[in-house]
Protein backbone atom coordinates (compact mmCIF):
# COMPACT_ATOMS: atom_id res chain seq x y z
CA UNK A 1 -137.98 72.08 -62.10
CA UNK A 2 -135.83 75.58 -62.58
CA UNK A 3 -133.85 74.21 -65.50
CA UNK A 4 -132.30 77.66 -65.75
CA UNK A 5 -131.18 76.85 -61.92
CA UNK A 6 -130.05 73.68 -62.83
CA UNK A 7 -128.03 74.23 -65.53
CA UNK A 8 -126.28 76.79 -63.56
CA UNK A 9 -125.86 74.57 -60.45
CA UNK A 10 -122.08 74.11 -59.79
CA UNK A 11 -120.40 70.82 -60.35
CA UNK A 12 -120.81 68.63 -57.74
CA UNK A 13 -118.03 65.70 -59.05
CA UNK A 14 -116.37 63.88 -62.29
CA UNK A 15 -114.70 61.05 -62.52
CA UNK A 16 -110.93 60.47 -62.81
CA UNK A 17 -109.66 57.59 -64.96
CA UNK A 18 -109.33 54.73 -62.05
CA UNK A 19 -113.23 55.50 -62.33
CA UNK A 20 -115.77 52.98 -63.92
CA UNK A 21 -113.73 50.10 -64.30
CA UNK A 22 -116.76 47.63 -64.55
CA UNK A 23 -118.03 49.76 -67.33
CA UNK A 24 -114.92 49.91 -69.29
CA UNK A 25 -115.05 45.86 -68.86
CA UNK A 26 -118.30 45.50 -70.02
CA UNK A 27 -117.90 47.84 -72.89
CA UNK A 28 -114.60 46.27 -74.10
CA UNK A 29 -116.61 42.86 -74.12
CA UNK A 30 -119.58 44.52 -76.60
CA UNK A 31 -116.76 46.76 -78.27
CA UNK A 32 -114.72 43.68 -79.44
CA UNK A 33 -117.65 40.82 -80.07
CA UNK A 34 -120.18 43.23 -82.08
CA UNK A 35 -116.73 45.35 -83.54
CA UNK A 36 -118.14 48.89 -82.49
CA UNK A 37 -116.38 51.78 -81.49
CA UNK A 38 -118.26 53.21 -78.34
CA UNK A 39 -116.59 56.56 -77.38
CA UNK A 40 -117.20 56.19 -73.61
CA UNK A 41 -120.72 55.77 -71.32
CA UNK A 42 -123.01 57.87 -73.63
CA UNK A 43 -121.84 55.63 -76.55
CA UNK A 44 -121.89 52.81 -74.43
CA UNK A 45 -125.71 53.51 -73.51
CA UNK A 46 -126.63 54.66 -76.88
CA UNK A 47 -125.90 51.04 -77.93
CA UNK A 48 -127.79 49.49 -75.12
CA UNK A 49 -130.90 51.30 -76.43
CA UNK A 50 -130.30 50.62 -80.13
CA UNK A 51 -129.43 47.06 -79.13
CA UNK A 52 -131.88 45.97 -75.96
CA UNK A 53 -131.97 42.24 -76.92
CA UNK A 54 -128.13 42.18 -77.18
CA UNK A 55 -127.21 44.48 -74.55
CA UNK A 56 -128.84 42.08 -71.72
CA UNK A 57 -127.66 38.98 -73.03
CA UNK A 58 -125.04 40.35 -72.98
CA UNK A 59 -125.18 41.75 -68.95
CA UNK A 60 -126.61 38.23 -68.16
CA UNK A 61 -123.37 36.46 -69.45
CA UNK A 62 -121.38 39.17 -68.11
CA UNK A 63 -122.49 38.83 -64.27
CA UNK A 64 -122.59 34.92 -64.54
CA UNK A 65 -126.35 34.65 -63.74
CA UNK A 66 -126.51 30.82 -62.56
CA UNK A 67 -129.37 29.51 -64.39
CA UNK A 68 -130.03 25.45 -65.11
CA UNK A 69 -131.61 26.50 -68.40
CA UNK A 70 -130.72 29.60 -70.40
CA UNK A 71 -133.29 31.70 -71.78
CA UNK A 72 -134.56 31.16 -75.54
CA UNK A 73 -135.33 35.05 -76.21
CA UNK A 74 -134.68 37.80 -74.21
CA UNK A 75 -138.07 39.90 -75.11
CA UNK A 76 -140.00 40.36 -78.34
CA UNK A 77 -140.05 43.56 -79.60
CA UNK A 78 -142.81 43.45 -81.28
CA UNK A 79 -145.01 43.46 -78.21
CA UNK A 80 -145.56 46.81 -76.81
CA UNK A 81 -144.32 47.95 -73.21
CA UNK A 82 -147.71 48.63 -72.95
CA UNK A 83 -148.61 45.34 -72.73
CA UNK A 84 -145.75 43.69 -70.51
CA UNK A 85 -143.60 41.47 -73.07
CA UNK A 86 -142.28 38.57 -71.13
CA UNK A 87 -138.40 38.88 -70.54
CA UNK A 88 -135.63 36.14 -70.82
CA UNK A 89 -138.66 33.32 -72.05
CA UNK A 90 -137.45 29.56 -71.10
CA UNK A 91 -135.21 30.43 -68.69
CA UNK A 92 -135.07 28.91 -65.43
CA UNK A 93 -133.42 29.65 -62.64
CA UNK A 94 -133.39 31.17 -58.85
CA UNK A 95 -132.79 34.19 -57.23
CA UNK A 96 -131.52 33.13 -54.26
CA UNK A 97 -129.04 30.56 -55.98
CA UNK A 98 -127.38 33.82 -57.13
CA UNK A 99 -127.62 35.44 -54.06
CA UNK A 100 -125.73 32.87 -52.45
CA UNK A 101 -123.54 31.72 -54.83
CA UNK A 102 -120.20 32.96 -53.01
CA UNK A 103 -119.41 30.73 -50.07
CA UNK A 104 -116.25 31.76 -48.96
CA UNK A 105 -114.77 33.34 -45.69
CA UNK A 106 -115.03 36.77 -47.35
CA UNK A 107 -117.22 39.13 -45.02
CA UNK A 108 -120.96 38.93 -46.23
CA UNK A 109 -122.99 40.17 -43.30
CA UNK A 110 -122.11 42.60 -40.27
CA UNK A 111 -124.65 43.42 -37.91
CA UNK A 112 -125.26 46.52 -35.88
CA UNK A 113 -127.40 48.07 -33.91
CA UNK A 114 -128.29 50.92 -30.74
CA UNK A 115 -126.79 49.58 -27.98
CA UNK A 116 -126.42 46.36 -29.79
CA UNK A 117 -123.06 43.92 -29.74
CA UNK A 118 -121.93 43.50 -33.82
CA UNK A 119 -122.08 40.40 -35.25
CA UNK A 120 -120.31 39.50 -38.49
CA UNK A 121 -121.01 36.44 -41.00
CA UNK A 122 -118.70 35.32 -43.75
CA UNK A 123 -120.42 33.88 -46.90
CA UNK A 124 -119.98 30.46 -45.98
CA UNK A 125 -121.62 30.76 -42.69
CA UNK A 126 -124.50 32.58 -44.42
CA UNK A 127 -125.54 30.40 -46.68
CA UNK A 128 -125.08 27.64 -43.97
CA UNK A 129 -128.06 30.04 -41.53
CA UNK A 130 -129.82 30.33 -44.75
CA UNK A 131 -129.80 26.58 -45.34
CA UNK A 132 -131.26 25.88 -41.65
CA UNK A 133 -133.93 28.41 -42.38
CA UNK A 134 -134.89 26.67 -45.74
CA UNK A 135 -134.77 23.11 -44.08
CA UNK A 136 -137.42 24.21 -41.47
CA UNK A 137 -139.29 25.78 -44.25
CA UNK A 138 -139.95 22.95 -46.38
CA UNK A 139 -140.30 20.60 -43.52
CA UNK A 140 -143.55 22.87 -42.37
CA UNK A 141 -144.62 22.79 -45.52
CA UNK A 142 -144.04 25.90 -47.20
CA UNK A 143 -143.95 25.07 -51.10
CA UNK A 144 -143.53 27.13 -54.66
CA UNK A 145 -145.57 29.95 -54.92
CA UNK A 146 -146.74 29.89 -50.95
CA UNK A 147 -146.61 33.73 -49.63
CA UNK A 148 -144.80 34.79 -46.36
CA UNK A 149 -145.30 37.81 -44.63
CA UNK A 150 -142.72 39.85 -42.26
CA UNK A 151 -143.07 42.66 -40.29
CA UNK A 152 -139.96 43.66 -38.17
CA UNK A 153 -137.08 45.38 -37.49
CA UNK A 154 -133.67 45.60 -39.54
CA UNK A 155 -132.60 42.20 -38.52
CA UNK A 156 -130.49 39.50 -39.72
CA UNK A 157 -133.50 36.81 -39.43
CA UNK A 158 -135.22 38.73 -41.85
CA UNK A 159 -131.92 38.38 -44.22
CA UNK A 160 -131.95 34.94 -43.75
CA UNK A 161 -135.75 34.04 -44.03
CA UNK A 162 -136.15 36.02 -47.73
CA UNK A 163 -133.23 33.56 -48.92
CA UNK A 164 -134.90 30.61 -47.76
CA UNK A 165 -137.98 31.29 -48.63
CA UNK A 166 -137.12 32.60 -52.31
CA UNK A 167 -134.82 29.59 -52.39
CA UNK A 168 -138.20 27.14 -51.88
CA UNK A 169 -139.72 29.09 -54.64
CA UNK A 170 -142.23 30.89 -52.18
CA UNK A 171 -143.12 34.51 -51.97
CA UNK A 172 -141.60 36.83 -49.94
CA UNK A 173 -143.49 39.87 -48.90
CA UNK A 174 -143.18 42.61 -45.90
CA UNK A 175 -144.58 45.72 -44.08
CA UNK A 176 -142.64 48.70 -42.80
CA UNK A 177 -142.25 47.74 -38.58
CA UNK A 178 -143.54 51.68 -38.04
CA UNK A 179 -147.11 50.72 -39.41
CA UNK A 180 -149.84 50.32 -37.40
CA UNK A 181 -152.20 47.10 -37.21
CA UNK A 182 -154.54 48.13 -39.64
CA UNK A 183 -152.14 49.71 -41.96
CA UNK A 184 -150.36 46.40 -41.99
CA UNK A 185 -153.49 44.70 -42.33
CA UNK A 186 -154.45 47.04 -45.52
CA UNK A 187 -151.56 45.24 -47.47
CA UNK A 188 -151.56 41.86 -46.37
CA UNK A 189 -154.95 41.06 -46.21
CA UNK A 190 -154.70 41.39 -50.10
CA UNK A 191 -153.16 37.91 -50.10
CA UNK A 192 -153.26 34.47 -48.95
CA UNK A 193 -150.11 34.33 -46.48
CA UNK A 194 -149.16 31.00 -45.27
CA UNK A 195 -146.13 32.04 -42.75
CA UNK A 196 -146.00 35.49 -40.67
CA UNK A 197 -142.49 36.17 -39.51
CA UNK A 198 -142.14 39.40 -36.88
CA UNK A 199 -140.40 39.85 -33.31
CA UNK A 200 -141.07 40.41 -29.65
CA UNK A 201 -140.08 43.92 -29.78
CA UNK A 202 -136.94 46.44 -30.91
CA UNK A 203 -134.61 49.48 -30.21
CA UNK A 204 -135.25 52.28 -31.66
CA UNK A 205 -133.89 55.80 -30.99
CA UNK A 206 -133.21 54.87 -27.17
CA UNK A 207 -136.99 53.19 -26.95
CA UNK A 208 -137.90 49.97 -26.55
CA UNK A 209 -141.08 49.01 -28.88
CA UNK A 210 -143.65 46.31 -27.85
CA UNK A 211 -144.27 44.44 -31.26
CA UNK A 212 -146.60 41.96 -28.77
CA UNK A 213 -149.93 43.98 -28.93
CA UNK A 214 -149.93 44.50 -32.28
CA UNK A 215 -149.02 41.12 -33.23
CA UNK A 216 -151.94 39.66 -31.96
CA UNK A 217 -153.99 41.99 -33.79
CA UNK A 218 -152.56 41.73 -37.05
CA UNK A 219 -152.63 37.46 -36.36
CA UNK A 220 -156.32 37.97 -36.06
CA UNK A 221 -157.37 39.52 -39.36
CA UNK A 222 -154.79 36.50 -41.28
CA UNK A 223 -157.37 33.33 -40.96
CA UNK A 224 -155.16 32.21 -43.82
CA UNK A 225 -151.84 31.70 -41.25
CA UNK A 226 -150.45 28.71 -40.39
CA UNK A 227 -147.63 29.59 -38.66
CA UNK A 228 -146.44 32.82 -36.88
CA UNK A 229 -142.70 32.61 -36.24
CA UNK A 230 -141.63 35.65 -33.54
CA UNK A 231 -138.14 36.07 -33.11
CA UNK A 232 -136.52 36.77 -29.86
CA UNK A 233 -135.14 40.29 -29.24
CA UNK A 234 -133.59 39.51 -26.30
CA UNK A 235 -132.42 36.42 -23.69
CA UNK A 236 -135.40 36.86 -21.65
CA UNK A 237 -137.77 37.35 -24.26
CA UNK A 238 -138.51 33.65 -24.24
CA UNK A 239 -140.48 33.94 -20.90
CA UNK A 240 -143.26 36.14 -22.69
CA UNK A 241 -146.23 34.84 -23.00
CA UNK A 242 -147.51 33.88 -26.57
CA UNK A 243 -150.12 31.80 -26.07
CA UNK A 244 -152.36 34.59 -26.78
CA UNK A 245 -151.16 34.76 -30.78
CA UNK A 246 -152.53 32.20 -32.63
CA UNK A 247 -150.16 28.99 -33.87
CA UNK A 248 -147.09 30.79 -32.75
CA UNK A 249 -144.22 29.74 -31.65
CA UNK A 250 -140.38 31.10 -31.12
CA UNK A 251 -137.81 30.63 -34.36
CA UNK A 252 -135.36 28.95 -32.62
CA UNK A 253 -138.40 26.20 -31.93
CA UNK A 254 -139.36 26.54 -35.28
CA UNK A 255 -135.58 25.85 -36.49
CA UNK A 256 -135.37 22.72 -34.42
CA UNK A 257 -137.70 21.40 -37.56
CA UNK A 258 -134.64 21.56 -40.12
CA UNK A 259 -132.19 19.38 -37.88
CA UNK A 260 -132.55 15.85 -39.09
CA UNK A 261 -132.43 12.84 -36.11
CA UNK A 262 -128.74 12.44 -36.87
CA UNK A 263 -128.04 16.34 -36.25
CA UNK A 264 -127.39 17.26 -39.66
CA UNK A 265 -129.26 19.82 -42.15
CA UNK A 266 -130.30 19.16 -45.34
CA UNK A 267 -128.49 20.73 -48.50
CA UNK A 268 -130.68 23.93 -50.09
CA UNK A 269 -132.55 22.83 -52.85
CA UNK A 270 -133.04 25.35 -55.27
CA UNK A 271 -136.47 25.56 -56.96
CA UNK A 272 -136.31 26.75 -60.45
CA UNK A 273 -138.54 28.97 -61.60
CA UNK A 274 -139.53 30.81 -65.01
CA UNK A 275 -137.71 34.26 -65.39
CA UNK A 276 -141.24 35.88 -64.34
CA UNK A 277 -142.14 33.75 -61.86
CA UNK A 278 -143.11 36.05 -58.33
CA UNK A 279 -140.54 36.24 -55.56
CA UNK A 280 -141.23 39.25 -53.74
CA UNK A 281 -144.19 41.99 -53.55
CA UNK A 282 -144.06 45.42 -52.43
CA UNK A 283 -146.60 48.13 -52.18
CA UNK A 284 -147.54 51.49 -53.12
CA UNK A 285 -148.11 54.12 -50.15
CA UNK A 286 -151.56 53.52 -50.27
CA UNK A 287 -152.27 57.51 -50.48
CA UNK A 288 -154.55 57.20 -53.22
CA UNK A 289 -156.75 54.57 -51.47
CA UNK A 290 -155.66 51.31 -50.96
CA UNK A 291 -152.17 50.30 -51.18
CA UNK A 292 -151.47 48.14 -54.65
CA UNK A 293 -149.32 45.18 -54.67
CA UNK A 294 -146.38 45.29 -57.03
CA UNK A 295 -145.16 41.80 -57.61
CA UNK A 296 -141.37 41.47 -58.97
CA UNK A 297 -139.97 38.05 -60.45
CA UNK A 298 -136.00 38.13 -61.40
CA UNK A 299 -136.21 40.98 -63.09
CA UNK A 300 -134.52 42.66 -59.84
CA UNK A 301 -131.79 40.17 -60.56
CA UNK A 302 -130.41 42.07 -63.51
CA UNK A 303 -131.84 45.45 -62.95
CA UNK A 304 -129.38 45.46 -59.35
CA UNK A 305 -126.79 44.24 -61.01
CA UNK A 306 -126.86 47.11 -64.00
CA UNK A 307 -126.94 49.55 -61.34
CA UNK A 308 -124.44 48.07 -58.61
CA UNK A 309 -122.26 46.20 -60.61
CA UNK A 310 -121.93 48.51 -63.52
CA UNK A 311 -122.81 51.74 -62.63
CA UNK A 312 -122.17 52.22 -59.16
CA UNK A 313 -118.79 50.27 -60.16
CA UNK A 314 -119.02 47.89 -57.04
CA UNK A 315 -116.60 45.05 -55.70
CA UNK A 316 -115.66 42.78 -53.35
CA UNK A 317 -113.97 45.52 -51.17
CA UNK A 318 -117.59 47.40 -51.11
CA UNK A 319 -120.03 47.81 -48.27
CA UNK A 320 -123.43 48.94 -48.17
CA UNK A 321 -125.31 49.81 -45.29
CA UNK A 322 -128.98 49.10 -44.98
CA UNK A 323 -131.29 51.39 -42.46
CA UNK A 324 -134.47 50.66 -43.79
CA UNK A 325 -136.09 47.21 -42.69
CA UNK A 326 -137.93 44.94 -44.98
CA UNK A 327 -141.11 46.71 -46.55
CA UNK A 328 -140.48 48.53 -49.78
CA UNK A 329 -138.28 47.50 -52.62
CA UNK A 330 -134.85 49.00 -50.74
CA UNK A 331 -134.68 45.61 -49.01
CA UNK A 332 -134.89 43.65 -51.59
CA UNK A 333 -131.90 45.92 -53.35
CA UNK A 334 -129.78 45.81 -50.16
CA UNK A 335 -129.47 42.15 -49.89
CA UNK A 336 -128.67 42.03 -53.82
CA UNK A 337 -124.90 42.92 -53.06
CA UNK A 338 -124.30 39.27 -51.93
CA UNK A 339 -124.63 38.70 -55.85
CA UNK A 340 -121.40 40.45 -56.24
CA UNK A 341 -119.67 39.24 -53.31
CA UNK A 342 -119.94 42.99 -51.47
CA UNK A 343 -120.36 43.34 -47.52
CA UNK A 344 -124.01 44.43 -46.42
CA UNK A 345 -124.13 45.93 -43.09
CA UNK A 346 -127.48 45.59 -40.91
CA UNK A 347 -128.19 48.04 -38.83
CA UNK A 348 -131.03 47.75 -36.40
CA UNK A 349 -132.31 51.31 -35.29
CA UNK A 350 -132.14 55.15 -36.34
CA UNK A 351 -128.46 56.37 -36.42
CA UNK A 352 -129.50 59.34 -37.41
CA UNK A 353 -129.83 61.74 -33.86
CA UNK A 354 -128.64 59.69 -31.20
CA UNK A 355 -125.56 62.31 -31.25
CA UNK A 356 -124.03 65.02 -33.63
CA UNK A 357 -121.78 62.64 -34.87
CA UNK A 358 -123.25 59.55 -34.05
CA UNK A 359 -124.00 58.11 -37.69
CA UNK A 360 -120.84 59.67 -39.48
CA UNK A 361 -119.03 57.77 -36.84
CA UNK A 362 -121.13 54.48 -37.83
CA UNK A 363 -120.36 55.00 -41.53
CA UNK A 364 -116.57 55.16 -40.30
CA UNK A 365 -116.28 52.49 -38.46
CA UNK A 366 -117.64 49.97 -40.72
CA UNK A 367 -116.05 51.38 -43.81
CA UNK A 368 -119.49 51.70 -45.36
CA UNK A 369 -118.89 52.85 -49.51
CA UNK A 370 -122.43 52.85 -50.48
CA UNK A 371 -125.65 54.42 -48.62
CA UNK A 372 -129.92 55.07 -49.52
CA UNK A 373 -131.00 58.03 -47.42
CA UNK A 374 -133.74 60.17 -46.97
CA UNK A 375 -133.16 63.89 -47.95
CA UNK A 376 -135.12 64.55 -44.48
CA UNK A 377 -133.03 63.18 -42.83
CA UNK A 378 -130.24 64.97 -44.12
CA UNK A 379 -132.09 68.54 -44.27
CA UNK A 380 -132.39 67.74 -39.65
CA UNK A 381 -128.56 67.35 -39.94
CA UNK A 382 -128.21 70.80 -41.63
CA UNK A 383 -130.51 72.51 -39.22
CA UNK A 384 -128.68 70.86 -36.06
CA UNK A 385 -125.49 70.92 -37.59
CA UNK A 386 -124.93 67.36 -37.03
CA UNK A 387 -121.96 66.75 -39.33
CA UNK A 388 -118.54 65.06 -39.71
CA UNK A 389 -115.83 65.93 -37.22
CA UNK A 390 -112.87 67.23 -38.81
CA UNK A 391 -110.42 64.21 -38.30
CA UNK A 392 -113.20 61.94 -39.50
CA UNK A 393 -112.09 59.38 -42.31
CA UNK A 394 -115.03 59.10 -44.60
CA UNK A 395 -112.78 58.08 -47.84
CA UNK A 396 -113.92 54.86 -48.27
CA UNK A 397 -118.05 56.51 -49.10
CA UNK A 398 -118.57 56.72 -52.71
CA UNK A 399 -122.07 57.52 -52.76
CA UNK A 400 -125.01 58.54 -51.53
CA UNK A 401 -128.48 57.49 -53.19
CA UNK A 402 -131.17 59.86 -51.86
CA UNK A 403 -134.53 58.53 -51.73
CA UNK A 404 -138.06 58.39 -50.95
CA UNK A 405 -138.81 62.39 -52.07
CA UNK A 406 -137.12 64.80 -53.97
CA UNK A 407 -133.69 66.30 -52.35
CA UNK A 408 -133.41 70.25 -52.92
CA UNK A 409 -130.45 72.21 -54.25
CA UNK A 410 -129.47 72.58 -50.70
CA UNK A 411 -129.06 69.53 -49.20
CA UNK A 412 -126.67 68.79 -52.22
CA UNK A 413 -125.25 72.05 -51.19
CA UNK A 414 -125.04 70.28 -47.62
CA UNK A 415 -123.83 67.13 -48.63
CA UNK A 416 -121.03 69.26 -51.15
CA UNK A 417 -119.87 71.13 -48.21
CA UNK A 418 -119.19 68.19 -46.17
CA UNK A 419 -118.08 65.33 -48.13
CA UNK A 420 -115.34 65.13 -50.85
CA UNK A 421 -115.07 62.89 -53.73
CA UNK A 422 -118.57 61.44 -53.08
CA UNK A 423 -121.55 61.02 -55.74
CA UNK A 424 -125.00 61.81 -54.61
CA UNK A 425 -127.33 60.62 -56.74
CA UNK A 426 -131.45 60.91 -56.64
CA UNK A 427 -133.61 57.70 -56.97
CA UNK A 428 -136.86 59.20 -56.11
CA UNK A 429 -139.54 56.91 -57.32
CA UNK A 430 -137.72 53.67 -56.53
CA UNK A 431 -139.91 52.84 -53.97
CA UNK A 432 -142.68 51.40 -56.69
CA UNK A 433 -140.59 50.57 -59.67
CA UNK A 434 -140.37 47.31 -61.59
CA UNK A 435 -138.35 47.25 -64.49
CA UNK A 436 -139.20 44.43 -66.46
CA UNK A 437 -142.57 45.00 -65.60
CA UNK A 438 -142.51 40.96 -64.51
């Protein structure tokens, strides 16, 4: 990097005082139990450095992780990063408990699409489809530590299937719908997958997309499958024929397996599981041959909520929007705002170019505060000048995490020119990361 450049870069925002509340919480909590004097965020992470053993007990009692045993030690220092200390030892608890720990009538889920009628969910009525899902689950068979595939679209189902699942104490794992068969096939074929979850077919940028074809072909190189669950895109999508892809069936016939004879669902029981304990894999790009497995326990738990909760400053009021579909670690961070009682939005397609001001108009309409882009996608919307009309009302975005390669001086410049009183912030690298490195 020019650091001359940088350094010389203008200022692109600071915060004003009604900034960083959750912060200023947090760091009155450590200020007045450990009696320090932290001058402010640098203090504030000097101490979380000097103090790592404190600092996330200290996070963990502050975001009221629901756990039915607390940990014993947070990590022994002693053992070098180089050799993966175990983190929070004894504990026991489960991600998606915390996930779905609000059940109220607050907004959790809004759903949107291309050409697609929105849907919206309150808490309560998630964890009720997420309680269906995990009923036909476990009355299949899936069990702790059992692996399930996806590969689809941006859809709800796939929000509701990784909560079962993780609730059951099974592994959740996916591929990017935009791979082909054997690209697919490079990843999962690394594992032992019990369940494949995928779709009929999608929207995207004014296309229909036959997931059929390829289904079959990535059904054929899992021997290990037991069940392939497609969902339905559409009404009619139910007179396809199947029969060709091996022990599949529709979800809403596979759903009919969590009603019991009287009509009524079982309650989600939450497996507990050690702090380390696998509930989700993602993969490197595979450019370097091929594509690794990265396998993350709980430790996305806490590492979402440090940068949500605390330093993006969210809140009940906040919505992200999620683009991306299942297959890389974004997913997994988009459907962590349901820990804090935020509003995800799902949107099913590429916003992007289906008019000038086509996704500005999205992120107005549904109030979005928080968004992951590509800086691609935002260097197109320079070149075609697809930007925000001047009456648009883009107050309630607070930032704008670029990811996936590294964003140049001028798409800040871009962003600068068109935005006010928004952070953009670069998480290059996210893709792949694991923090607790368990």
């Amino acid at each position: 990097m020019n650091y001359y450049q940088f350094s010389n870069s203008s200022l692109i925002w600071t915060p004003k005082e009604h900034h960083g509340k959750n912060v200023k919480k947090f760091q009155k909590i450590i200020e007045d139990k450990y009696q320090v004097k932290l001058d402010g965020y640098k203090d504030l992470h000097k101490w979380s450095i000097e103090n790592i053993c404190e600092f996330w007990a200290e996070l963990w009692d502050f975001l009221g992780i629901i756990s039915s045993r607390r940990f014993e030690k947070v990590v022994d220092l002693n053992v070098p990063m180089s050799d993966s200390p175990k983190w929070f030892e004894g504990a026991k608890l489960n991600y998606a408990e915390n996930l779905l720990k609000y059940r109220d009538d607050r907004l959790a889920l809004i759903v949107d699409g291309e050409e697609k009628q929105v849907e919206t969910y309150t808490f309560a009525q998630m964890y009720e489809k997420t309680r269906l899902y995990a009923a036909a689950f476990r009355k299949f068979g899936l069990k702790k530590g059992d692996i399930v595939v996806c590969h689809m679209s941006n859809r709800k189902e796939a929000l509701f299937a990784t909560q079962a699942v993780i609730s059951i104490g099974a592994i959740w794992t996916a591929a990017l719908p935009m791979l082909g068969a054997q690209s697919v096939l490079k990843r999962f074929q690394q594992l032992n997958a019990k369940v494949l979850l995928s779709e009929d077919g999608h929207r995207l940028e004014g296309k229909e997309i036959n997931m059929l074809p390829k289904l079959a072909e990535i059904v054929e190189g899992l021997p290990s499958l037991e069940k392939v669950i497609i969902v339905a895109s559409k009404p009619d999508s139910h007179s396809k024929d199947i029969s060709c892809i091996r022990n599949s069936c529709f979800l809403d016939e596979f759903l009919k397996m969590g009603i019991e004879v009287d009509g009524t669902v079982p309650p989600i029981k939450f497996e507990q599981v050690s702090f380390s304990h696998p509930i989700t894999i993602t993969y490197t790009s595979g450019s370097t041959g091929l594509p690794k497995g990265i396998v993350h326990g709980s430790s996305v738990l806490l590492a979402e909520a440090n940068t949500f909760f605390l330093n993006f400053d969210s809140d009940r009021d906040s919505r992200l929007i999620s683009i991306m579909p299942a297959g890389t670690i974004l997913w997994l961070i988009h459907i962590s705002v349901s820990l804090f009682g935020q509003t995800l939005v799902l949107y099913e397609g590429a916003p992007y170019f289906l008019s000038p001001t086509y996704f500005w108009d999205l992120l107005e309409k549904q109030k979005i505060s928080l968004i992951f882009i590509f800086p691609n996608v935002l260097e197109e919307m320079q070149s075609r000048n697809f930007v925000p009309r001047e009456t648009q009302n883009l107050s309630a975005l607070k930032l704008i995490v670029l990811v996936g390669s590294i964003a140049k001086f001028k798409t800040y410049d871009f962003l600068q020119s068109i935005l006010k009183d928004t952070v953009f912030s670069s998480a290059y690298g996210m893709f792949m990361y694991n923090l607790f490195g368990n």
